[in-house]
PDB file of N, CA and C in Angstrom:
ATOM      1  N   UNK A   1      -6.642  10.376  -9.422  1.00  0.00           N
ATOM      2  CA  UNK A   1      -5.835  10.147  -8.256  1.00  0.00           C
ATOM      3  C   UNK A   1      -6.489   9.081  -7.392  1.00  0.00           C
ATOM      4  N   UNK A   2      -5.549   8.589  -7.052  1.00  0.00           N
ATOM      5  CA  UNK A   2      -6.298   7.449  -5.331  1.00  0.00           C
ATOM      6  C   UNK A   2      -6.139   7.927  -4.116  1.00  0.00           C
ATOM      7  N   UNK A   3      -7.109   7.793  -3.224  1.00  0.00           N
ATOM      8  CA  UNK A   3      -6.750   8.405  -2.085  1.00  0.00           C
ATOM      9  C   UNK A   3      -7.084   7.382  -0.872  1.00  0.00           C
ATOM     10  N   UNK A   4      -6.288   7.587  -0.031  1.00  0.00           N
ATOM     11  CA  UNK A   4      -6.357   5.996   1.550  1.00  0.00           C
ATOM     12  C   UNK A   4      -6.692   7.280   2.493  1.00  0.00           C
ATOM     13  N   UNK A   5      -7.632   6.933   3.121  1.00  0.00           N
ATOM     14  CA  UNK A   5      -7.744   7.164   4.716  1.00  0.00           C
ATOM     15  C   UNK A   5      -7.351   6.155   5.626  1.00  0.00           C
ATOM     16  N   UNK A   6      -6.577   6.447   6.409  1.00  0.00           N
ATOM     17  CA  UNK A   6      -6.500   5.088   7.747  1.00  0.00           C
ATOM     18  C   UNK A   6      -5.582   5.789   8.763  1.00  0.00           C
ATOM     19  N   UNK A   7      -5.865   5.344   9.790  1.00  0.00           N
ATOM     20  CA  UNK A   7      -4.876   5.900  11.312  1.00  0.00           C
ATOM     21  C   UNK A   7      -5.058   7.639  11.263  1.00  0.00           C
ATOM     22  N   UNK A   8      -6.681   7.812  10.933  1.00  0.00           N
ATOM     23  CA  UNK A   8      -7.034   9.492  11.202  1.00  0.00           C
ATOM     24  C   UNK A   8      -6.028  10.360  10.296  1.00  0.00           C
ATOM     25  N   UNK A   9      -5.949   9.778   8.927  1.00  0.00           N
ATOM     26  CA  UNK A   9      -5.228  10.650   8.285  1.00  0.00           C
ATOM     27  C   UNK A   9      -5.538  10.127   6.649  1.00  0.00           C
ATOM     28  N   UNK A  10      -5.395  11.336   5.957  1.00  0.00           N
ATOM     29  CA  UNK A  10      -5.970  11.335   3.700  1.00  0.00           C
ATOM     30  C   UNK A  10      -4.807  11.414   3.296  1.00  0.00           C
ATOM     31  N   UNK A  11      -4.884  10.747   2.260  1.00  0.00           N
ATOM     32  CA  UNK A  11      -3.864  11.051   1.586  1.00  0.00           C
ATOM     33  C   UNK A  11      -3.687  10.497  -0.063  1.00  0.00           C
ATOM     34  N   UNK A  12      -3.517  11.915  -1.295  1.00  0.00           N
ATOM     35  CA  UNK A  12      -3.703  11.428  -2.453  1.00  0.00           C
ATOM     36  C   UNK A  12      -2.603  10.927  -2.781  1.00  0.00           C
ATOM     37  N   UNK A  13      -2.978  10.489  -3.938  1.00  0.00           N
ATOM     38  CA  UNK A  13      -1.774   9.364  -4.537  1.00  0.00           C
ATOM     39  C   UNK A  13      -1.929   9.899  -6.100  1.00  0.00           C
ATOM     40  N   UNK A  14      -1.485  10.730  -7.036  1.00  0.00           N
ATOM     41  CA  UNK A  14      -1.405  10.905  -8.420  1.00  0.00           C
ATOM     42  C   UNK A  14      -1.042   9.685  -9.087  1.00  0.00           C
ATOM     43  N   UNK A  15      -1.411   9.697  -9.915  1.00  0.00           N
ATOM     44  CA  UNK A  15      -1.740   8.369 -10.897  1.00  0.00           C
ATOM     45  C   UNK A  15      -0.622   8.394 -12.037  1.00  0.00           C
ATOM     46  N   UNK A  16       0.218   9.602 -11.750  1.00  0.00           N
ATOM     47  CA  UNK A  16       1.331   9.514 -12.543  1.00  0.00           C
ATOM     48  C   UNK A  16       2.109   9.131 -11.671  1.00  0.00           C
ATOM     49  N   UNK A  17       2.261   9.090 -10.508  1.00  0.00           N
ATOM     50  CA  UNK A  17       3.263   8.987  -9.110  1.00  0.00           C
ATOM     51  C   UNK A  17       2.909   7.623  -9.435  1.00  0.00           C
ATOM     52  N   UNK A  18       2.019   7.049  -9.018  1.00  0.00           N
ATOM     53  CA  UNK A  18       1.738   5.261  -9.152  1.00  0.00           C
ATOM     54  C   UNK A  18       2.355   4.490 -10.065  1.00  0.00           C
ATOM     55  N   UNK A  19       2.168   5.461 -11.631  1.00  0.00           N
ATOM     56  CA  UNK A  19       2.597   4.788 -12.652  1.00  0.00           C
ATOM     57  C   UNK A  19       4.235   4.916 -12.566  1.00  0.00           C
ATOM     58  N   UNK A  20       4.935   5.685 -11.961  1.00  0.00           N
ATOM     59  CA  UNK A  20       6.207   5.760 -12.085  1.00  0.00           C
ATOM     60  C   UNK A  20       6.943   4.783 -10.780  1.00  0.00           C
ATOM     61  N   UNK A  21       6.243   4.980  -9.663  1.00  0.00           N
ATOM     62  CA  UNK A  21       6.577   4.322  -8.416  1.00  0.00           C
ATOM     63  C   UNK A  21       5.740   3.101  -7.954  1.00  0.00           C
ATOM     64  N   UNK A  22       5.424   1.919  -8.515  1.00  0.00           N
ATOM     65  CA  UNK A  22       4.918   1.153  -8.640  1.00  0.00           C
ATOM     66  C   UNK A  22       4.559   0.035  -7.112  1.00  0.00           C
ATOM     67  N   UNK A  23       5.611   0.437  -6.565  1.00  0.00           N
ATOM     68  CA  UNK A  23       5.431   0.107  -5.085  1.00  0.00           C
ATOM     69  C   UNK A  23       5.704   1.291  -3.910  1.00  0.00           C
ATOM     70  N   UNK A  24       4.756   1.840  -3.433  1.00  0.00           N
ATOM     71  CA  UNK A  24       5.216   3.229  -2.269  1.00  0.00           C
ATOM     72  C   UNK A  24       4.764   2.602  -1.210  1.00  0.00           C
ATOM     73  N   UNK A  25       5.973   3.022  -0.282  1.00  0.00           N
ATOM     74  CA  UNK A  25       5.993   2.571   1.051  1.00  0.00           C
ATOM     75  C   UNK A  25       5.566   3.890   1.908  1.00  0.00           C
ATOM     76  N   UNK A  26       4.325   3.802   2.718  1.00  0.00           N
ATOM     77  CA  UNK A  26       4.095   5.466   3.461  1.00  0.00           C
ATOM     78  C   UNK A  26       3.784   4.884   4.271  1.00  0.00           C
ATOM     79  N   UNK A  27       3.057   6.235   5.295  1.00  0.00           N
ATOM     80  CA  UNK A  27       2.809   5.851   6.866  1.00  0.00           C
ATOM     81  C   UNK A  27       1.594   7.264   6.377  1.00  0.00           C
ATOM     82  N   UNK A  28       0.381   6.635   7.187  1.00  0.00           N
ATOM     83  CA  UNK A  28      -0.557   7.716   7.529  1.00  0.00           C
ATOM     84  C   UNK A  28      -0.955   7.537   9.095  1.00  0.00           C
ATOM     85  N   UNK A  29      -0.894   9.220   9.715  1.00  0.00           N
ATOM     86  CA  UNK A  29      -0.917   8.568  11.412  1.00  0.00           C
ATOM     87  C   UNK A  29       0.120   7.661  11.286  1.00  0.00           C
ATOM     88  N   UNK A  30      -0.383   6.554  12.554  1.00  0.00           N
ATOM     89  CA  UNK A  30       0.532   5.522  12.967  1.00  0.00           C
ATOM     90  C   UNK A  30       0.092   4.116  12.571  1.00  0.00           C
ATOM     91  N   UNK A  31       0.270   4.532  10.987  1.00  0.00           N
ATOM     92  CA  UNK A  31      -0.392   2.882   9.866  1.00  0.00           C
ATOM     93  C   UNK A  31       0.970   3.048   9.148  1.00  0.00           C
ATOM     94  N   UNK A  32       1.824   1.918   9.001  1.00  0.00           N
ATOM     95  CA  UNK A  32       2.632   1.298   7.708  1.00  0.00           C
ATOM     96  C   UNK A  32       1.815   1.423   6.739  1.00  0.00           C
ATOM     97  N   UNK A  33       1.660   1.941   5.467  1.00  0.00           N
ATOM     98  CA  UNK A  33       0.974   1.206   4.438  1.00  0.00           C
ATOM     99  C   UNK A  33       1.656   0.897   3.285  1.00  0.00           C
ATOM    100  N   UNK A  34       1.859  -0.001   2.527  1.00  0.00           N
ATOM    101  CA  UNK A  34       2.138  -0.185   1.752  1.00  0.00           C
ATOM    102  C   UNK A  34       1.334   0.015   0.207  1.00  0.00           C
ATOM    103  N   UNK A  35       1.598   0.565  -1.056  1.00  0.00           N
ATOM    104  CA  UNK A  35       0.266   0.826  -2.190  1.00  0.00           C
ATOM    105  C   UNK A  35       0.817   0.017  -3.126  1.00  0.00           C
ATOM    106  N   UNK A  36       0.522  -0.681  -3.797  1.00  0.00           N
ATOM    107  CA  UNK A  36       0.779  -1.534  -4.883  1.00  0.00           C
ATOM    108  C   UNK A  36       0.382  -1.446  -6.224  1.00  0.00           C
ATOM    109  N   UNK A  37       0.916  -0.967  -7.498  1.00  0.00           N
ATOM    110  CA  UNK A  37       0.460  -0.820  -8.764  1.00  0.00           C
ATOM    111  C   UNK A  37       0.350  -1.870  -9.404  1.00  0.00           C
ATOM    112  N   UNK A  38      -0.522  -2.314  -9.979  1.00  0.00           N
ATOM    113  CA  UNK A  38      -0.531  -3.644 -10.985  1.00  0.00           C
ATOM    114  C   UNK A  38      -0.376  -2.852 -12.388  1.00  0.00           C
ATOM    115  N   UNK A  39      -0.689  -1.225 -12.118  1.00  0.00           N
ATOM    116  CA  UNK A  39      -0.974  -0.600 -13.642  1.00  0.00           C
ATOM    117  C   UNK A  39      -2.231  -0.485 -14.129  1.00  0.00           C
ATOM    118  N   UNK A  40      -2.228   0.755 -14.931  1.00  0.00           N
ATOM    119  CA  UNK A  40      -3.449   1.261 -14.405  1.00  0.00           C
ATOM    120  C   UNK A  40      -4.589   1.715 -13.329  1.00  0.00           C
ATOM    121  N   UNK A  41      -5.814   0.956 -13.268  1.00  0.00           N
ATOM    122  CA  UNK A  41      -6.467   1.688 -11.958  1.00  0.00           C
ATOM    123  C   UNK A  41      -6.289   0.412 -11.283  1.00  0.00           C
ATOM    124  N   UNK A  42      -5.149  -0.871 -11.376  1.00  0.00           N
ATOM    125  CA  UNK A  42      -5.043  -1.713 -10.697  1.00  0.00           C
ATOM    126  C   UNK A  42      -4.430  -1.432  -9.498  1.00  0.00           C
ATOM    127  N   UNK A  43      -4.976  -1.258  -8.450  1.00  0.00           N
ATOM    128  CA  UNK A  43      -4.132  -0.887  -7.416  1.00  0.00           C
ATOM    129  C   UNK A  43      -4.463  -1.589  -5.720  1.00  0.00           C
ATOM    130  N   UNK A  44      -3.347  -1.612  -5.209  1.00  0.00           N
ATOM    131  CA  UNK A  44      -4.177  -2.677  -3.766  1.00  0.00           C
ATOM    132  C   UNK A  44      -3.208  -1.279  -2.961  1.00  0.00           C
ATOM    133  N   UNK A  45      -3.915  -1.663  -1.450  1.00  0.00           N
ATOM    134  CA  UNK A  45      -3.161  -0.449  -0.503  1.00  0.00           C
ATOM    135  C   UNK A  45      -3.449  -1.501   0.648  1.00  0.00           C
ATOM    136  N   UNK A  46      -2.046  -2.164   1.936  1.00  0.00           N
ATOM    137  CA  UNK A  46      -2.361  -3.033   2.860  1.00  0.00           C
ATOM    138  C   UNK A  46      -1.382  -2.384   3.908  1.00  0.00           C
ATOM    139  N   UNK A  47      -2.396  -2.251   5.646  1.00  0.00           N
ATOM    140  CA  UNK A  47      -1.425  -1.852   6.529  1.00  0.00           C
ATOM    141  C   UNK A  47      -0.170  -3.026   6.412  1.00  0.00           C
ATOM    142  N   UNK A  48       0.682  -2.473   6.118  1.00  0.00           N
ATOM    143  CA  UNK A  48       1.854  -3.348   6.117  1.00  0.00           C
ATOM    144  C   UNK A  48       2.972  -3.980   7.414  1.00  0.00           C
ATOM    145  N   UNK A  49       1.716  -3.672   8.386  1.00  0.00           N
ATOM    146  CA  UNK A  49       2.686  -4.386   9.569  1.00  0.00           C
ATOM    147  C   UNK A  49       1.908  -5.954   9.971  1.00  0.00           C
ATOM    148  N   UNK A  50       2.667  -6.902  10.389  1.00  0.00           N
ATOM    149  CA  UNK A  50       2.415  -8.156  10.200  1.00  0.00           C
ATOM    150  C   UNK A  50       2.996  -8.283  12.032  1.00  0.00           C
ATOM    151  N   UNK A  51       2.275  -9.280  12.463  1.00  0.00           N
ATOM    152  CA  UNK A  51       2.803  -9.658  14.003  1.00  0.00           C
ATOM    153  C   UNK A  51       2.946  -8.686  14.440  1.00  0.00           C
ATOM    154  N   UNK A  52       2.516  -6.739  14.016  1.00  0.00           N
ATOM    155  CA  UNK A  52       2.770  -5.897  14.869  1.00  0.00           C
ATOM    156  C   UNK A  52       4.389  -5.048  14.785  1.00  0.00           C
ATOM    157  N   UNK A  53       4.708  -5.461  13.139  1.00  0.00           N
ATOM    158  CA  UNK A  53       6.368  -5.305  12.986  1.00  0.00           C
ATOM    159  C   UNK A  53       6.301  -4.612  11.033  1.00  0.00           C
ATOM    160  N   UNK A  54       6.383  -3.465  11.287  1.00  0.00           N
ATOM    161  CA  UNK A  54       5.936  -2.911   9.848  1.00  0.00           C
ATOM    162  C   UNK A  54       6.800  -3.622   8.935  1.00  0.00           C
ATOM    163  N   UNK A  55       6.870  -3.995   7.585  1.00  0.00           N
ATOM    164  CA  UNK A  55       7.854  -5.085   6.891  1.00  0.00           C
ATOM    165  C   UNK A  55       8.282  -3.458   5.690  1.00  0.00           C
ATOM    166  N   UNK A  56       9.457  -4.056   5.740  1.00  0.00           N
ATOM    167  CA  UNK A  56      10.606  -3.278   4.395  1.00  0.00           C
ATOM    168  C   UNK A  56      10.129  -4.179   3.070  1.00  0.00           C
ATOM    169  N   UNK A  57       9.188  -3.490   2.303  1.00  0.00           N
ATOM    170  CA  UNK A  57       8.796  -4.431   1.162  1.00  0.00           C
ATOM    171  C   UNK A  57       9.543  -3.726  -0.235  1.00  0.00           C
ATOM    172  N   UNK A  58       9.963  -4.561  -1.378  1.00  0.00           N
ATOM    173  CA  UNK A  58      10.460  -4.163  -2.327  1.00  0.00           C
ATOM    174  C   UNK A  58       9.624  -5.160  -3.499  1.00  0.00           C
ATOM    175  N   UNK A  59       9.607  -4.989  -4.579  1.00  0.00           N
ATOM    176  CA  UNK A  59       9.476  -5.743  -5.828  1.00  0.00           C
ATOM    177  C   UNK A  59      10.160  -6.515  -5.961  1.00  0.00           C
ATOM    178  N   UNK A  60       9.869  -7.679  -6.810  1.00  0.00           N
ATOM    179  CA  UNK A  60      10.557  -9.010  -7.015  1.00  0.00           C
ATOM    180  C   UNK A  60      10.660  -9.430  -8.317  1.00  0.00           C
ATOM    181  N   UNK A  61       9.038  -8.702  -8.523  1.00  0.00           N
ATOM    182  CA  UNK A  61       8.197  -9.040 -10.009  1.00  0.00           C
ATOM    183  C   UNK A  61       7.289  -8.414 -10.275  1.00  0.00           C
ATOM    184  N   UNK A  62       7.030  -8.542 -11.445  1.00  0.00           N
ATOM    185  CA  UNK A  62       5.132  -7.608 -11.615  1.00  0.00           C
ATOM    186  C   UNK A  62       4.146  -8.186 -10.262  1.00  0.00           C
ATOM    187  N   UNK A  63       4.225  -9.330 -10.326  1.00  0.00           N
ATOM    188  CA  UNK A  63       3.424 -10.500  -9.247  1.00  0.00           C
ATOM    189  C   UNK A  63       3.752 -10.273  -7.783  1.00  0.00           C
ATOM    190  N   UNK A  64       5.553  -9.868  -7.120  1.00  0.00           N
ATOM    191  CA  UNK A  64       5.125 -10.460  -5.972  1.00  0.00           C
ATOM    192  C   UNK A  64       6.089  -8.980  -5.072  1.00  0.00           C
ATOM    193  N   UNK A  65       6.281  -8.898  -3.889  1.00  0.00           N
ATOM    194  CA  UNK A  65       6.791  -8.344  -3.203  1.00  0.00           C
ATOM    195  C   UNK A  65       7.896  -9.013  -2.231  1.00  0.00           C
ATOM    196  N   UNK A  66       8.593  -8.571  -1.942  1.00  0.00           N
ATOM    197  CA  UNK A  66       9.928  -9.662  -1.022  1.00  0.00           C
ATOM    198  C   UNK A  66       9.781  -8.537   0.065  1.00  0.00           C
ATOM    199  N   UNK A  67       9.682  -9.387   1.451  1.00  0.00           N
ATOM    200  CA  UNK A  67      10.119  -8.248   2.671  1.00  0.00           C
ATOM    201  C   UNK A  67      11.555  -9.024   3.480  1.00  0.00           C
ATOM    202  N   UNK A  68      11.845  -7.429   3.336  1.00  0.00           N
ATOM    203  CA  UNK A  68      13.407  -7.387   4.276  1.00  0.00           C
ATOM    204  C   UNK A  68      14.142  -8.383   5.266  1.00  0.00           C
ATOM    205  N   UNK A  69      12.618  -8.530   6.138  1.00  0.00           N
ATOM    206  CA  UNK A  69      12.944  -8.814   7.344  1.00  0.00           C
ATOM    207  C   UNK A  69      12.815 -10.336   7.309  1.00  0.00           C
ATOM    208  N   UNK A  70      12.353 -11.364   6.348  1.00  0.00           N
ATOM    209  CA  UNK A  70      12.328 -12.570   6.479  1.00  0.00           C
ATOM    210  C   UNK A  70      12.374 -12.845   5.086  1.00  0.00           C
ATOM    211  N   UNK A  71      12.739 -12.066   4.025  1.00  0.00           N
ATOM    212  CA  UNK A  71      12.671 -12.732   2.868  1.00  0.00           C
ATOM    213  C   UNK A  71      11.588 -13.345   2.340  1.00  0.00           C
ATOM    214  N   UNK A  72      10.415 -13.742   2.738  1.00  0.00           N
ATOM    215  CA  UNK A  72       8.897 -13.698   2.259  1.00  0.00           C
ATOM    216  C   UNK A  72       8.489 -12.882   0.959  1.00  0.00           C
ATOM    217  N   UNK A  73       8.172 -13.724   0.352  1.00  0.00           N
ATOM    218  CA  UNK A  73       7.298 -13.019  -0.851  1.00  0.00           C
ATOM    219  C   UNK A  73       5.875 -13.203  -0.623  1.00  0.00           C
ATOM    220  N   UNK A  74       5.324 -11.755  -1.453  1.00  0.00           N
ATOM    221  CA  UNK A  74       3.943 -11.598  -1.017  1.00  0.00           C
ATOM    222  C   UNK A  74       3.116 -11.475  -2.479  1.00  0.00           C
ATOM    223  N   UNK A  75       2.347 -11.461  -2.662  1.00  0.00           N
ATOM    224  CA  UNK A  75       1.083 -11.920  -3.924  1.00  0.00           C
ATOM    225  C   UNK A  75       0.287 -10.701  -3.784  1.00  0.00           C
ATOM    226  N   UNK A  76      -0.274 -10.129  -4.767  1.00  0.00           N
ATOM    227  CA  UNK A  76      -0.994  -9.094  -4.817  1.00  0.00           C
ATOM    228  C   UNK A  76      -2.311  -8.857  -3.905  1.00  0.00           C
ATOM    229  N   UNK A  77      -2.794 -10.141  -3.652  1.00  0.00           N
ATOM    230  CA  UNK A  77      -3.881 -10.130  -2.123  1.00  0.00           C
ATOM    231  C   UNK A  77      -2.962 -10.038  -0.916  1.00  0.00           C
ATOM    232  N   UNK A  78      -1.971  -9.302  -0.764  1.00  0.00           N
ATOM    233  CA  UNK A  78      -1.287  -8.860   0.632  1.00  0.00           C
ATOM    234  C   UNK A  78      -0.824 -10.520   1.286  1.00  0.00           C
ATOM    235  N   UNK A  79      -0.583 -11.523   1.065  1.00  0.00           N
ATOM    236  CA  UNK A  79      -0.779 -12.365   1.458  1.00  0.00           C
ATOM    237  C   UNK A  79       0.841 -13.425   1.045  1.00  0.00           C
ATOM    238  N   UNK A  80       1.351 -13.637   2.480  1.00  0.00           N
ATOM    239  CA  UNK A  80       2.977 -14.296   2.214  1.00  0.00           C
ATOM    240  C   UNK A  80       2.247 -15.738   1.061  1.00  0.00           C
ATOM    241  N   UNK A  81       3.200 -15.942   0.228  1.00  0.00           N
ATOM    242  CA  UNK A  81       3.271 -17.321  -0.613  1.00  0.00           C
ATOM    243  C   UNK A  81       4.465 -18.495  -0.763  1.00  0.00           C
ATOM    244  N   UNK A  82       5.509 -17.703  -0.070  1.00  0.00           N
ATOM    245  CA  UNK A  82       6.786 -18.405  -0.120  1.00  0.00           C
ATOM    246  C   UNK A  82       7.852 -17.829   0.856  1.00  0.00           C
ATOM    247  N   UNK A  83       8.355 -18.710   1.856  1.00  0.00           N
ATOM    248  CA  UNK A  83       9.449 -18.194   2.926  1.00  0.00           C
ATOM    249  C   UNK A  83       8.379 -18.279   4.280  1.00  0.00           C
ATOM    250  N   UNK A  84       9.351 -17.715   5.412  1.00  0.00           N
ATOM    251  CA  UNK A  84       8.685 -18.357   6.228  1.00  0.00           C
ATOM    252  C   UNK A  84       7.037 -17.294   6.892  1.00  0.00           C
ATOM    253  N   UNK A  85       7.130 -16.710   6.087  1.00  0.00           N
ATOM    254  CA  UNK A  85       5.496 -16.055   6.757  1.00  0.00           C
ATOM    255  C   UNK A  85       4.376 -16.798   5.849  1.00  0.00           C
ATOM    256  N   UNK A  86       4.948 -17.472   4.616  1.00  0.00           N
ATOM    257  CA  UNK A  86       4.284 -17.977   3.893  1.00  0.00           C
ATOM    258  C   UNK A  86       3.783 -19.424   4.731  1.00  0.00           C
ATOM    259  N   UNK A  87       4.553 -20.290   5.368  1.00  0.00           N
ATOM    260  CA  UNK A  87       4.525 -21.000   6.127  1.00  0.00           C
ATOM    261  C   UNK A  87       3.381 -20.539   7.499  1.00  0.00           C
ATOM    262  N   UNK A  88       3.512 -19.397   7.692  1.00  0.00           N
ATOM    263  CA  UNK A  88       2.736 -19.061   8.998  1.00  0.00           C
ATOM    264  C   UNK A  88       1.200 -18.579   8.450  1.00  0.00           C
ATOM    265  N   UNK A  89       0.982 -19.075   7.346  1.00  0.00           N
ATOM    266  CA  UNK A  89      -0.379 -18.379   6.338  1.00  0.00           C
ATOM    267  C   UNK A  89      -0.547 -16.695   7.096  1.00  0.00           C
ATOM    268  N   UNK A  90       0.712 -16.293   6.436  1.00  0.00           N
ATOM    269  CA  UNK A  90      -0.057 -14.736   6.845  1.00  0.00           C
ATOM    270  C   UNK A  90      -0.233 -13.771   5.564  1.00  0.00           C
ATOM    271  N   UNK A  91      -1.177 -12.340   6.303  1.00  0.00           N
ATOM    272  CA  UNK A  91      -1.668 -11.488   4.957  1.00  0.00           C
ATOM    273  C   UNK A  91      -1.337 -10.341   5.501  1.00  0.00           C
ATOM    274  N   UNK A  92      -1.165  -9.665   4.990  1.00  0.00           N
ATOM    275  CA  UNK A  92      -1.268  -8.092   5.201  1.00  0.00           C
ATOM    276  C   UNK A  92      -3.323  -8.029   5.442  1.00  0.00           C
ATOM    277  N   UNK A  93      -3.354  -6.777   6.191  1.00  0.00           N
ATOM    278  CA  UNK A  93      -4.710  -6.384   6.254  1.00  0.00           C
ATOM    279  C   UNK A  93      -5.009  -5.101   5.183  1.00  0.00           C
ATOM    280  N   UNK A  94      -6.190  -5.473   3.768  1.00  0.00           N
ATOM    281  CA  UNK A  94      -6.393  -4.648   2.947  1.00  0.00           C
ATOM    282  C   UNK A  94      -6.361  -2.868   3.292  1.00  0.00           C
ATOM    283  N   UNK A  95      -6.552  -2.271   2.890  1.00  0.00           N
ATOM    284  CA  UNK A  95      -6.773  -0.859   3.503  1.00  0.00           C
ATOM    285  C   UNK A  95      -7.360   0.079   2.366  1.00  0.00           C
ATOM    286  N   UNK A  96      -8.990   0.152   2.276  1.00  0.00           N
ATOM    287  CA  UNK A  96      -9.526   0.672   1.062  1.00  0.00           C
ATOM    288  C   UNK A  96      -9.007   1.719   0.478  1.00  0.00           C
ATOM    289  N   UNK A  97      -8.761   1.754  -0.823  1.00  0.00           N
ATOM    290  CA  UNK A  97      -8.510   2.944  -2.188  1.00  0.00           C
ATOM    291  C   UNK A  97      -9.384   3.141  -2.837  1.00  0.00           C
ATOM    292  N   UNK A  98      -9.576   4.547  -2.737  1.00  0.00           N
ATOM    293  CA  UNK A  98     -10.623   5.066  -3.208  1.00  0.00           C
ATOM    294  C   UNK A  98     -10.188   6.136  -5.045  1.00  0.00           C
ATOM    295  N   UNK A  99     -10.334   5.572  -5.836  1.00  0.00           N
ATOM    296  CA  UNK A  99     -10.111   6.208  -7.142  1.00  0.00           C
ATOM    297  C   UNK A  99     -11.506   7.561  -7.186  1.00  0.00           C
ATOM    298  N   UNK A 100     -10.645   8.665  -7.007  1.00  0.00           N
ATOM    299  CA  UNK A 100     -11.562   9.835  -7.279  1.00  0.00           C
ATOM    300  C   UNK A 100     -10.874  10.910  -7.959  1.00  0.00           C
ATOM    301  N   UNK A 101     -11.493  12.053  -7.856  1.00  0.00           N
ATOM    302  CA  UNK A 101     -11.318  13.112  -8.589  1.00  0.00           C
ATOM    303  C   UNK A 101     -10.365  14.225  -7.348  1.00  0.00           C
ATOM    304  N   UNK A 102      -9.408  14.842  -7.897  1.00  0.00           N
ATOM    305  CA  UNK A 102      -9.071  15.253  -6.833  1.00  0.00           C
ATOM    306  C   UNK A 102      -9.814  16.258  -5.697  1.00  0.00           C
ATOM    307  N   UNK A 103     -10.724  16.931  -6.183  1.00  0.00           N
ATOM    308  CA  UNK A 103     -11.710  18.035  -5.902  1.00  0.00           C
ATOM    309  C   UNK A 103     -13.040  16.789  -4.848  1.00  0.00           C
ATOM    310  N   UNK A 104     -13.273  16.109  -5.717  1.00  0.00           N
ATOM    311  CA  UNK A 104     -14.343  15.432  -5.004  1.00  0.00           C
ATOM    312  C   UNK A 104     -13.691  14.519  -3.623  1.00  0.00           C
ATOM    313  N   UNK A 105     -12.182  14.073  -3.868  1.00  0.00           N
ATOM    314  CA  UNK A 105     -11.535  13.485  -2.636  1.00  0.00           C
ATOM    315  C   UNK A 105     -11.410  14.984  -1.634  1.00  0.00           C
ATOM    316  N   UNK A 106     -10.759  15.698  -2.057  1.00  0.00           N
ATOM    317  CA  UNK A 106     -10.981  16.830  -1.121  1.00  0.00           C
ATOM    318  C   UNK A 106     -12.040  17.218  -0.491  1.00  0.00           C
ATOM    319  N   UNK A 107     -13.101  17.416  -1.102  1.00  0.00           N
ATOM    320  CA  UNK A 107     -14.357  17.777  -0.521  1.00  0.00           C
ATOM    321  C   UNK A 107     -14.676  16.628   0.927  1.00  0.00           C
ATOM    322  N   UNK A 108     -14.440  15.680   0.454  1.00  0.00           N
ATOM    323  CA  UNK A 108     -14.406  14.880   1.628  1.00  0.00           C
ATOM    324  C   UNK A 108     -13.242  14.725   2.560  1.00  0.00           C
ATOM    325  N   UNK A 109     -12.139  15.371   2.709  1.00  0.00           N
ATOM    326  CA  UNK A 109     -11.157  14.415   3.256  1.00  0.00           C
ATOM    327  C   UNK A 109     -10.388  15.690   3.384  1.00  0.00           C
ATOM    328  N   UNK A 110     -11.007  16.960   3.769  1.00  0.00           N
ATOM    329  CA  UNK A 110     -10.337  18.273   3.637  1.00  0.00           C
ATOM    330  C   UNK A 110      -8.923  18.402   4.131  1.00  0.00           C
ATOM    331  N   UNK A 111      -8.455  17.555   5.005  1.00  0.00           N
ATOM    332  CA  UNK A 111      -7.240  17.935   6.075  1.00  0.00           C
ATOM    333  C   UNK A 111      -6.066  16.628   5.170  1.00  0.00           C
ATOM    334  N   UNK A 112      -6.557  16.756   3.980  1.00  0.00           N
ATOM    335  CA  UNK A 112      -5.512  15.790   3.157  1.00  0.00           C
ATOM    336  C   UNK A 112      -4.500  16.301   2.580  1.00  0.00           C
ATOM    337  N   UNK A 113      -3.581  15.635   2.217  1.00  0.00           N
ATOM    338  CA  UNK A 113      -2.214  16.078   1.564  1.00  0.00           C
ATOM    339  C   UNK A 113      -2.251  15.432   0.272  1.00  0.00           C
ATOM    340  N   UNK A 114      -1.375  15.535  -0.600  1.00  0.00           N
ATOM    341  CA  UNK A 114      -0.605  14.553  -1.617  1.00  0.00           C
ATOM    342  C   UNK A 114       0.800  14.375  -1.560  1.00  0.00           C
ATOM    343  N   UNK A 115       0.992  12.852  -1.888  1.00  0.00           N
ATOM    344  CA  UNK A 115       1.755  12.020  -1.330  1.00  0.00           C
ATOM    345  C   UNK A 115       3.252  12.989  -1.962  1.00  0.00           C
ATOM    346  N   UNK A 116       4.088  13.246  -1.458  1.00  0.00           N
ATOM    347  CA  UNK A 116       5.681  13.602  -1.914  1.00  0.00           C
ATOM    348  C   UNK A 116       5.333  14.963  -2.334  1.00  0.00           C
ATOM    349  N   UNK A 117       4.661  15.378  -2.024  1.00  0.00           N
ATOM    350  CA  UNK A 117       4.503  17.143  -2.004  1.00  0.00           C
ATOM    351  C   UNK A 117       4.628  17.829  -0.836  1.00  0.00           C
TER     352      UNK A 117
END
């Protein structure tokens, strides 16, 4: 499983959930995050608010993400490449994933959930 801490809140991510839902859009606390599967233990996790405005992100491609709100595509480093945020050189801010065991993420992160349970 992967698990994100951010905005005072855990949360696992099953690795069959990843493999089936390849882009999940959540909120921990008061963080947008967005998690990104490349497949396998390829995985990125970025607060997904930009200028302070959480973005509606969907798939485009294995490669990129399109958000809602300006049509911007984004690159697996969180980071616009085309449209107009691409123009404004912007990134999403990373947000560490931690690949553990579920027992050993617990032990640390006791007041955690898993994601869609």
């Amino acid at each position: 499983m992967a698990g994100v801490a951010v905005g005072g809140k855990a949360r696992a991510y099953e690795a069959s959930r990843l493999a089936a839902e390849p882009v999940i859009l959540d909120e921990l606390g008061e963080v947008p995050v967005v998690l990104w599967s490349g497949g396998g233990r390829m995985l990125r996790a970025f607060d997904r608010r930009v200028d302070g405005k959480a973005l509606l992100l969907a798939p485009v491609d294995g490669e990129h993400l399109r958000d809602a709100e300006t049509g911007s595509s984004w690159d697996f480093r969180g980071c616009a490449v085309e449209g107009p945020q691409a123009t404004a050189k912007l990134c999403m801010t990373p947000v560490p994933v931690f690949w553990d065991y579920w027992f050993d993420w617990r032990a640390y992160n006791s007041e955690t959930d898993i994601y869609g349970r």
